[in-house]
C-alpha atoms as a PDB file:
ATOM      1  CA  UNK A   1     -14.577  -4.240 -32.876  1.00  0.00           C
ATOM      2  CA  UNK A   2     -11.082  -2.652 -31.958  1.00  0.00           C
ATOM      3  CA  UNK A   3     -10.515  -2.682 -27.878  1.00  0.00           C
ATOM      4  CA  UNK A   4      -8.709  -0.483 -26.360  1.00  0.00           C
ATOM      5  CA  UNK A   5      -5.747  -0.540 -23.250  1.00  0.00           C
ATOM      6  CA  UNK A   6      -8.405   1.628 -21.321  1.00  0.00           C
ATOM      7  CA  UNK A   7     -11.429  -0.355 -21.963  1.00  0.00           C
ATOM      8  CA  UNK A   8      -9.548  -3.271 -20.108  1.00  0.00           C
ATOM      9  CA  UNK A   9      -9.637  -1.755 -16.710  1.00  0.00           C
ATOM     10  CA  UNK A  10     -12.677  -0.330 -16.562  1.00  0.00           C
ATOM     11  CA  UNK A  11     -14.242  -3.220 -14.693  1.00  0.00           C
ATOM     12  CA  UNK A  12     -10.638  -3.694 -12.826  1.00  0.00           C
ATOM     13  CA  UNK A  13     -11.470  -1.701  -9.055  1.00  0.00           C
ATOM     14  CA  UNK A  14      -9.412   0.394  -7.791  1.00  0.00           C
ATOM     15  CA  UNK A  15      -6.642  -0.578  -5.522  1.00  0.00           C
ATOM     16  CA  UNK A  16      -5.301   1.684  -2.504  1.00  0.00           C
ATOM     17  CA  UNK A  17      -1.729   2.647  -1.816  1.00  0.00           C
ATOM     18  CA  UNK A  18      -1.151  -0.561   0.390  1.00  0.00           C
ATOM     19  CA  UNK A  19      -2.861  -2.958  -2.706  1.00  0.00           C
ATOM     20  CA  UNK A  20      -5.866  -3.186  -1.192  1.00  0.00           C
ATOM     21  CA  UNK A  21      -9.547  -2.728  -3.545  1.00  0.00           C
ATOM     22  CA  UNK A  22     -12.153  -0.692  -1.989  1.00  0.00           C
ATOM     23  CA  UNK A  23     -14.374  -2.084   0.426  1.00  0.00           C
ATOM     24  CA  UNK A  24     -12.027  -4.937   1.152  1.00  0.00           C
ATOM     25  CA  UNK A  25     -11.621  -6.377   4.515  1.00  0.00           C
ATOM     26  CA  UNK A  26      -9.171  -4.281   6.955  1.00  0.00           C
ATOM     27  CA  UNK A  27      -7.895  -6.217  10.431  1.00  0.00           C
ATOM     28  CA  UNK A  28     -10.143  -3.101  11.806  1.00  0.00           C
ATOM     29  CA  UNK A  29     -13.166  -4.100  10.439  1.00  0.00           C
ATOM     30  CA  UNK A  30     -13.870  -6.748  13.224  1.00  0.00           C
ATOM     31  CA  UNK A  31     -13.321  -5.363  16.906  1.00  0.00           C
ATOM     32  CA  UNK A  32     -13.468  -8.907  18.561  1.00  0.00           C
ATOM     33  CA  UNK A  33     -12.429 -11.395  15.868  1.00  0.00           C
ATOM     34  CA  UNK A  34     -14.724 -15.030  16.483  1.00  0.00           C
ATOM     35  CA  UNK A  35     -12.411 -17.727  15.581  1.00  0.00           C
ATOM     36  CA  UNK A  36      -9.069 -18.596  15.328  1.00  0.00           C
ATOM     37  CA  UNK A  37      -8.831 -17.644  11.563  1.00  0.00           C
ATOM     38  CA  UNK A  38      -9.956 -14.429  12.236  1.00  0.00           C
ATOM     39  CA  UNK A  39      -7.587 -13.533  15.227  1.00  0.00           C
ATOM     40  CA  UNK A  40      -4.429 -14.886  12.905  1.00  0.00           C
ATOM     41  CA  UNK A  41      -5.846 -12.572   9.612  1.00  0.00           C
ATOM     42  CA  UNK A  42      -5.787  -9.999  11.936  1.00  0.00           C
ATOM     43  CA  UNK A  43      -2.882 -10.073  13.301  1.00  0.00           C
ATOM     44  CA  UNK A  44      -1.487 -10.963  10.326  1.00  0.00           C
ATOM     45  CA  UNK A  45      -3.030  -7.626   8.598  1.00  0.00           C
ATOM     46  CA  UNK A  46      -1.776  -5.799  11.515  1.00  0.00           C
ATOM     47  CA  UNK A  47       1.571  -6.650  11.042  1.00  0.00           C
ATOM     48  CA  UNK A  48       1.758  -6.079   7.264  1.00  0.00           C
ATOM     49  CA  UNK A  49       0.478  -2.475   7.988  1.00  0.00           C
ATOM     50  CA  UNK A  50       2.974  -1.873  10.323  1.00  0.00           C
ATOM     51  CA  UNK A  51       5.603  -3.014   7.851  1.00  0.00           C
ATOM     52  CA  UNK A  52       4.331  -1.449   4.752  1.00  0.00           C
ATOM     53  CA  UNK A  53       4.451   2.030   6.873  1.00  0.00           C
ATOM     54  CA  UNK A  54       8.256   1.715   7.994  1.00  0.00           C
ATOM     55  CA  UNK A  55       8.685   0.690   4.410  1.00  0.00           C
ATOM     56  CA  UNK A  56       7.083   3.813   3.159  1.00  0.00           C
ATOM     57  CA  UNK A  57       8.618   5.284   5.424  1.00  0.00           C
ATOM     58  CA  UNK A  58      12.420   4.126   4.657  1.00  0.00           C
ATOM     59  CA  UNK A  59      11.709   4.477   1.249  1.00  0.00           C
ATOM     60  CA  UNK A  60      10.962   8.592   1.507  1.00  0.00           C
ATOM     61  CA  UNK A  61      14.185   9.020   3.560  1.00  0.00           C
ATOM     62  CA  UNK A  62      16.180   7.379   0.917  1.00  0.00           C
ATOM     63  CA  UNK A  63      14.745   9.152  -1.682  1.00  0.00           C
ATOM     64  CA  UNK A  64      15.655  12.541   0.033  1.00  0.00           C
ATOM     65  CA  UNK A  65      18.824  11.466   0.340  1.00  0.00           C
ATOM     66  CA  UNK A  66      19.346  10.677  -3.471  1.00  0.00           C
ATOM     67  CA  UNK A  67      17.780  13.755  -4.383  1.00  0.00           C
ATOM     68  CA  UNK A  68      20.439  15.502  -1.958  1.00  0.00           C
ATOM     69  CA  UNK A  69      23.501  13.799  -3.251  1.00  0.00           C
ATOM     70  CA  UNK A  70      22.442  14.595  -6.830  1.00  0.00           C
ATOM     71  CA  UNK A  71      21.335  17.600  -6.780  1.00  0.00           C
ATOM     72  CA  UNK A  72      24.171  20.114  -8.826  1.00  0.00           C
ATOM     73  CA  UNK A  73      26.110  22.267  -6.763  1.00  0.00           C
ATOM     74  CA  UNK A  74      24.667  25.542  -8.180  1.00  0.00           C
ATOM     75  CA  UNK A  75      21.587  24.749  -6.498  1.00  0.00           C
ATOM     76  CA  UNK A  76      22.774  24.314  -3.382  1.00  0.00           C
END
């Protein structure tokens, strides 16, 4: 029985742009967190989101301005 690359992942679930699977916990999913755990995995997922966005965010202005300092002079 040969296996192939593709047969691997087919029971691997899919992951979202910030790493996360579907259905998988989000600091949103609880509006009044009960204990102490909860309030510091929110937070904690809270501040990750913010961070991943100005990351995202940083990243996409770099990458303009790469594209903009290589881009040929007869496109310009």
């Amino acid at each position: 029985m040969k296996h192939r690359f593709d047969d691997l992942f087919k029971t691997v679930p899919a992951r979202d742009k910030k790493g996360r699977t579907a259905g998988a916990a989000t600091h949103k999913a609880s509006i009044n967190p009960a204990t102490a755990l909860d309030k510091t995995s929110s937070a904690a997922w809270e501040i990750l989101d913010e961070e991943a966005e100005i990351r995202a965010q940083k990243t996409a202005r770099l990458k303009a301005a790469r594209e903009a300092q290589t881009k040929p002079a007869s496109e310009e």
